[in-house]
PDB file of N, CA and C in Angstrom:
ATOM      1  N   UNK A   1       0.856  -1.173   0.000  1.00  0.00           N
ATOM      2  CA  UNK A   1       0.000   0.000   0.000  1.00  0.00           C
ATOM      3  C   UNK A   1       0.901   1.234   0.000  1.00  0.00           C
ATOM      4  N   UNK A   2       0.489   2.248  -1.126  1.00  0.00           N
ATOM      5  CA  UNK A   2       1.692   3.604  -0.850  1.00  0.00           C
ATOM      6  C   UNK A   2       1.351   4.129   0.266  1.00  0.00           C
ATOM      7  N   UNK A   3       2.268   5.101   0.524  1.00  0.00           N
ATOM      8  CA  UNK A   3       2.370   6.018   1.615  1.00  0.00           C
ATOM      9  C   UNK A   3       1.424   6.983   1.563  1.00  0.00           C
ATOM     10  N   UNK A   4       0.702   7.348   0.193  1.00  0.00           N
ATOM     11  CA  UNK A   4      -0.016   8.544   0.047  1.00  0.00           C
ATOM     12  C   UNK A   4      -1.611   7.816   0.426  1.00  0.00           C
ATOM     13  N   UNK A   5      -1.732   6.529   0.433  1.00  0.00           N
ATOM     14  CA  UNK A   5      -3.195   6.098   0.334  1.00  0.00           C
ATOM     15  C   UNK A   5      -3.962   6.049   1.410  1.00  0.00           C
ATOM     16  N   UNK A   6      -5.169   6.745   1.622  1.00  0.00           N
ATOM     17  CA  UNK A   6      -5.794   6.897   2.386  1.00  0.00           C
ATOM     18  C   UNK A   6      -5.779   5.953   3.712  1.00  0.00           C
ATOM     19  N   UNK A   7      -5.297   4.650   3.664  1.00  0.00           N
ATOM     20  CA  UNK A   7      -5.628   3.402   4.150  1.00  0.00           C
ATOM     21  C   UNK A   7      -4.494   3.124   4.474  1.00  0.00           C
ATOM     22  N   UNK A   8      -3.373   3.815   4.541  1.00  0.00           N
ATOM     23  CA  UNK A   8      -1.889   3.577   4.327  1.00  0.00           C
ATOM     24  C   UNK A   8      -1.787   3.292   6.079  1.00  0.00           C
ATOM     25  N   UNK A   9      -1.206   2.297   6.465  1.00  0.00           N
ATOM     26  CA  UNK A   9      -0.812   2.654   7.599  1.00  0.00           C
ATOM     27  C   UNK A   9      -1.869   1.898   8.530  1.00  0.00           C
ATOM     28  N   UNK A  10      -2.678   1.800   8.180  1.00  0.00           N
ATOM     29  CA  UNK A  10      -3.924   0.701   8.634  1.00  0.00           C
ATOM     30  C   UNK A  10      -3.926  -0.786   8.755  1.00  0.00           C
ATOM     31  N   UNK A  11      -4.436  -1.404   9.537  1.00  0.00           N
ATOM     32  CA  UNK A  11      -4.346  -2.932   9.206  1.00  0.00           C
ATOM     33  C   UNK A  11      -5.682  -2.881   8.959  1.00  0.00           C
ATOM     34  N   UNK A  12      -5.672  -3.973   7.403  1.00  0.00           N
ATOM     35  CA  UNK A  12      -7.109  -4.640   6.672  1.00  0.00           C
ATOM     36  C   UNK A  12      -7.222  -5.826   7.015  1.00  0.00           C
ATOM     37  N   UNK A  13      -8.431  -5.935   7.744  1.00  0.00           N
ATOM     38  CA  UNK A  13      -8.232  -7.603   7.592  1.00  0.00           C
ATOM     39  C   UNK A  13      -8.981  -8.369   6.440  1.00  0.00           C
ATOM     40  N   UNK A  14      -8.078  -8.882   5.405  1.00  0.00           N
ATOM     41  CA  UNK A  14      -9.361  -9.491   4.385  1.00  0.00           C
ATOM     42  C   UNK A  14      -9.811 -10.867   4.125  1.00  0.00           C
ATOM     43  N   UNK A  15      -9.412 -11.804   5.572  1.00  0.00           N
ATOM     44  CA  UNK A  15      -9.895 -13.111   5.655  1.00  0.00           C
ATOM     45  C   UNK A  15     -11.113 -13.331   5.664  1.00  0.00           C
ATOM     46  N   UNK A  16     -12.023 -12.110   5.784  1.00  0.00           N
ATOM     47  CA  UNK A  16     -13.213 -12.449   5.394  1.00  0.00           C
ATOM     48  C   UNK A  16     -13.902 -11.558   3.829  1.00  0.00           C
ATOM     49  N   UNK A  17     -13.409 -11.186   3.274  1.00  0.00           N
ATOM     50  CA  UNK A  17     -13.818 -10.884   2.560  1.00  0.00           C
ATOM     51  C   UNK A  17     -14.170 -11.664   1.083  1.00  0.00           C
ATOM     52  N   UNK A  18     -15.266 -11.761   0.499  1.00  0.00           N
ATOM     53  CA  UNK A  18     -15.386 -12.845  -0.091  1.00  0.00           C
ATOM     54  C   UNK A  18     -14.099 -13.083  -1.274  1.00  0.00           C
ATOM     55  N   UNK A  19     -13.775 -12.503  -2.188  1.00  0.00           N
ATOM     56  CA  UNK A  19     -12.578 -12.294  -2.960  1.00  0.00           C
ATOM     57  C   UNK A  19     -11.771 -13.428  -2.789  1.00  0.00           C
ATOM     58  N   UNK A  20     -11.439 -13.163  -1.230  1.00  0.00           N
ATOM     59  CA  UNK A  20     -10.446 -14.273  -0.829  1.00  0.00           C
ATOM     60  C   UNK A  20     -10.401 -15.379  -0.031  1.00  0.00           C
ATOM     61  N   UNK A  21     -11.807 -16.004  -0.186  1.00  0.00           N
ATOM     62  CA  UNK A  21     -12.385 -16.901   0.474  1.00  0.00           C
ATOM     63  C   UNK A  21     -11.840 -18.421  -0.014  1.00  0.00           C
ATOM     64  N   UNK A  22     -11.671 -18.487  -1.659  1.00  0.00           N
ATOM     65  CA  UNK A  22     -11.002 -19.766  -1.592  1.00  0.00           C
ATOM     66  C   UNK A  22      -9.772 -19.569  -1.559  1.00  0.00           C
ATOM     67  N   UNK A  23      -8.971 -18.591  -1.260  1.00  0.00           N
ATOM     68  CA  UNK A  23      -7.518 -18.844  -0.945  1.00  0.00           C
ATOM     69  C   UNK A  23      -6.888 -18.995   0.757  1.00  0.00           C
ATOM     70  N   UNK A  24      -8.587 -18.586   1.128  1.00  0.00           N
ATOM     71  CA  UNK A  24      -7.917 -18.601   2.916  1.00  0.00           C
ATOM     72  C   UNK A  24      -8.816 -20.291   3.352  1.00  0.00           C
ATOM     73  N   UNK A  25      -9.741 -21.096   2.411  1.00  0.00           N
ATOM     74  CA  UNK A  25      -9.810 -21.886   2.664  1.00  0.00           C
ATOM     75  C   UNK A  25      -9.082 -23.395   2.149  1.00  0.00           C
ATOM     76  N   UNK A  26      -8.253 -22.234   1.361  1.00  0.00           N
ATOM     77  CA  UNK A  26      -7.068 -23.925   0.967  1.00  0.00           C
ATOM     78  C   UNK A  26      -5.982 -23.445   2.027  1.00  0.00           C
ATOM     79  N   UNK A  27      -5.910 -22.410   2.297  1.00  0.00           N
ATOM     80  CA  UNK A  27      -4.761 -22.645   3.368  1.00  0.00           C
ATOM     81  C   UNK A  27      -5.036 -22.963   4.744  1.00  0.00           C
ATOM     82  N   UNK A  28      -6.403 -22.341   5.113  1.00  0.00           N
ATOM     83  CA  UNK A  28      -6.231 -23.599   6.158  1.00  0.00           C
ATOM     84  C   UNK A  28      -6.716 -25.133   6.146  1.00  0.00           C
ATOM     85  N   UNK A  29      -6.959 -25.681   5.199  1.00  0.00           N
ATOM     86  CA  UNK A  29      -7.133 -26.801   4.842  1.00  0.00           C
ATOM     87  C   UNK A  29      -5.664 -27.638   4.393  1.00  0.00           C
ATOM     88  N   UNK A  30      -4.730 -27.032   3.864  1.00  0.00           N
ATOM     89  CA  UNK A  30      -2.929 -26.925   4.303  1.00  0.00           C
ATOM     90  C   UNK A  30      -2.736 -27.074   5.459  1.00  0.00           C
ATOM     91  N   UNK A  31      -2.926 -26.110   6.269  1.00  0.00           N
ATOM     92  CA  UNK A  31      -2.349 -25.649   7.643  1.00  0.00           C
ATOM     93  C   UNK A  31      -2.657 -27.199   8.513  1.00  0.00           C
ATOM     94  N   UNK A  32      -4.379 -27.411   8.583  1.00  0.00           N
ATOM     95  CA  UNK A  32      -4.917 -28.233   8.995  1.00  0.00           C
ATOM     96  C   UNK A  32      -4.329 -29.964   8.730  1.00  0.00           C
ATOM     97  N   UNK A  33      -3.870 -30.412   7.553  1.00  0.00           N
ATOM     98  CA  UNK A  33      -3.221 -31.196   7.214  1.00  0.00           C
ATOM     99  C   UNK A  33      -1.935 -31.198   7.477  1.00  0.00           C
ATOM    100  N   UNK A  34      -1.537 -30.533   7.501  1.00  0.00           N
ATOM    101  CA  UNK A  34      -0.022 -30.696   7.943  1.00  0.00           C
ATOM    102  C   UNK A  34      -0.072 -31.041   9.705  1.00  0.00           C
ATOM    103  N   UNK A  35      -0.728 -30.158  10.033  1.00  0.00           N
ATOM    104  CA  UNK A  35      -0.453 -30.114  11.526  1.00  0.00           C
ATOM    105  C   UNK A  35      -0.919 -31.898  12.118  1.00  0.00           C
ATOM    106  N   UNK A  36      -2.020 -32.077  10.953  1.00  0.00           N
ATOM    107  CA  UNK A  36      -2.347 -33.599  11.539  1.00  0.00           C
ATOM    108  C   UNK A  36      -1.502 -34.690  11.122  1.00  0.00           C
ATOM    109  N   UNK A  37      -0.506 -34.839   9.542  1.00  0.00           N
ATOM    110  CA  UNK A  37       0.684 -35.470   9.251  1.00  0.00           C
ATOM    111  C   UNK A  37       1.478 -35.168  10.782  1.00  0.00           C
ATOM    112  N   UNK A  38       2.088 -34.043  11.325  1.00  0.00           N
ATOM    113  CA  UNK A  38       3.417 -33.758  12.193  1.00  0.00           C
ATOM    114  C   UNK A  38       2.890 -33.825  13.735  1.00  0.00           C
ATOM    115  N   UNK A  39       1.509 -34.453  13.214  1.00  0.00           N
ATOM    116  CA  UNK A  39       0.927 -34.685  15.077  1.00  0.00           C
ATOM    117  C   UNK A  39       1.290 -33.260  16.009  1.00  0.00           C
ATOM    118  N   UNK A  40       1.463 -31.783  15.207  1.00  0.00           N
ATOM    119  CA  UNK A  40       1.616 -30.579  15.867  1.00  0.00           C
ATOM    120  C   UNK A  40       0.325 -30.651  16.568  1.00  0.00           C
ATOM    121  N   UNK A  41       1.081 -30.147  18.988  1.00  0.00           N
ATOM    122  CA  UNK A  41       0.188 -30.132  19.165  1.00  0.00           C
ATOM    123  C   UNK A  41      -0.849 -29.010  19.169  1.00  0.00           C
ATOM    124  N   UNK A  42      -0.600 -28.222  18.332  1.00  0.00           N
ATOM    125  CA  UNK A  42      -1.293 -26.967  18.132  1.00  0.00           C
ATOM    126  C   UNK A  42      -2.618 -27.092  17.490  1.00  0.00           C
ATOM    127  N   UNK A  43      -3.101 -28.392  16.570  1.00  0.00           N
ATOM    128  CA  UNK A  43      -4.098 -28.705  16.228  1.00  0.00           C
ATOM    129  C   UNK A  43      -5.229 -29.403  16.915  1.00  0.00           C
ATOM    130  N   UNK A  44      -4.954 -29.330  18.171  1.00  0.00           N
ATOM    131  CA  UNK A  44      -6.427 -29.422  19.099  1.00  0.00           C
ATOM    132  C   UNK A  44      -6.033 -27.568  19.727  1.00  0.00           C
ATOM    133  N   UNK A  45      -5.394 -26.586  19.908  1.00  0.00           N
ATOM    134  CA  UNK A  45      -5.662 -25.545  19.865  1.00  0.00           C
ATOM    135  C   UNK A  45      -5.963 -24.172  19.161  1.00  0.00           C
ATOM    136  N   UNK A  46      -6.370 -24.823  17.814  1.00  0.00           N
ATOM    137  CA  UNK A  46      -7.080 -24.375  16.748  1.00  0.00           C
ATOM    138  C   UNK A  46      -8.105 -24.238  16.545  1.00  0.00           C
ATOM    139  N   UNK A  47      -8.930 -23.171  16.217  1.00  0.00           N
ATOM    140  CA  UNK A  47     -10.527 -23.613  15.874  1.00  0.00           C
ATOM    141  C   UNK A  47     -10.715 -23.008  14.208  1.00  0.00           C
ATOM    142  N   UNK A  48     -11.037 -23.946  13.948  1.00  0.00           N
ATOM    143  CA  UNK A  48     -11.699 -23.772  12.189  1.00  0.00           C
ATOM    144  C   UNK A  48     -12.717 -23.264  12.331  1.00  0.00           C
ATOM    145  N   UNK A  49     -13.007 -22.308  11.457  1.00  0.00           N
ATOM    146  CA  UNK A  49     -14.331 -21.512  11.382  1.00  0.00           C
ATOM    147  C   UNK A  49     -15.142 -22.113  10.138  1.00  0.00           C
TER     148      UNK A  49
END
């Protein structure tokens, strides 16, 4: 984002925005698989939405 843009300097969050809905649901569908291959125990402190 430039320096001049209204929004500059802001955090967006766009995990929900539809646009990018199938790219945040293959990654956590990634995320989710992996963690269950490497038995990470971070995947019972996860919640999938």
């Amino acid at each position: 984002m430039r320096e001049d843009s209204p929004n500059y300097g802001e955090h967006i969050n766009l995990a929900d925005h539809p646009d990018f809905q199938t790219i945040k649901n293959r990654l956590m569908a990634q995320l989710q698989s992996y963690q269950t291959e490497t038995k990470d125990p971070w995947v019972y402190k996860w919640h999938y939405q």
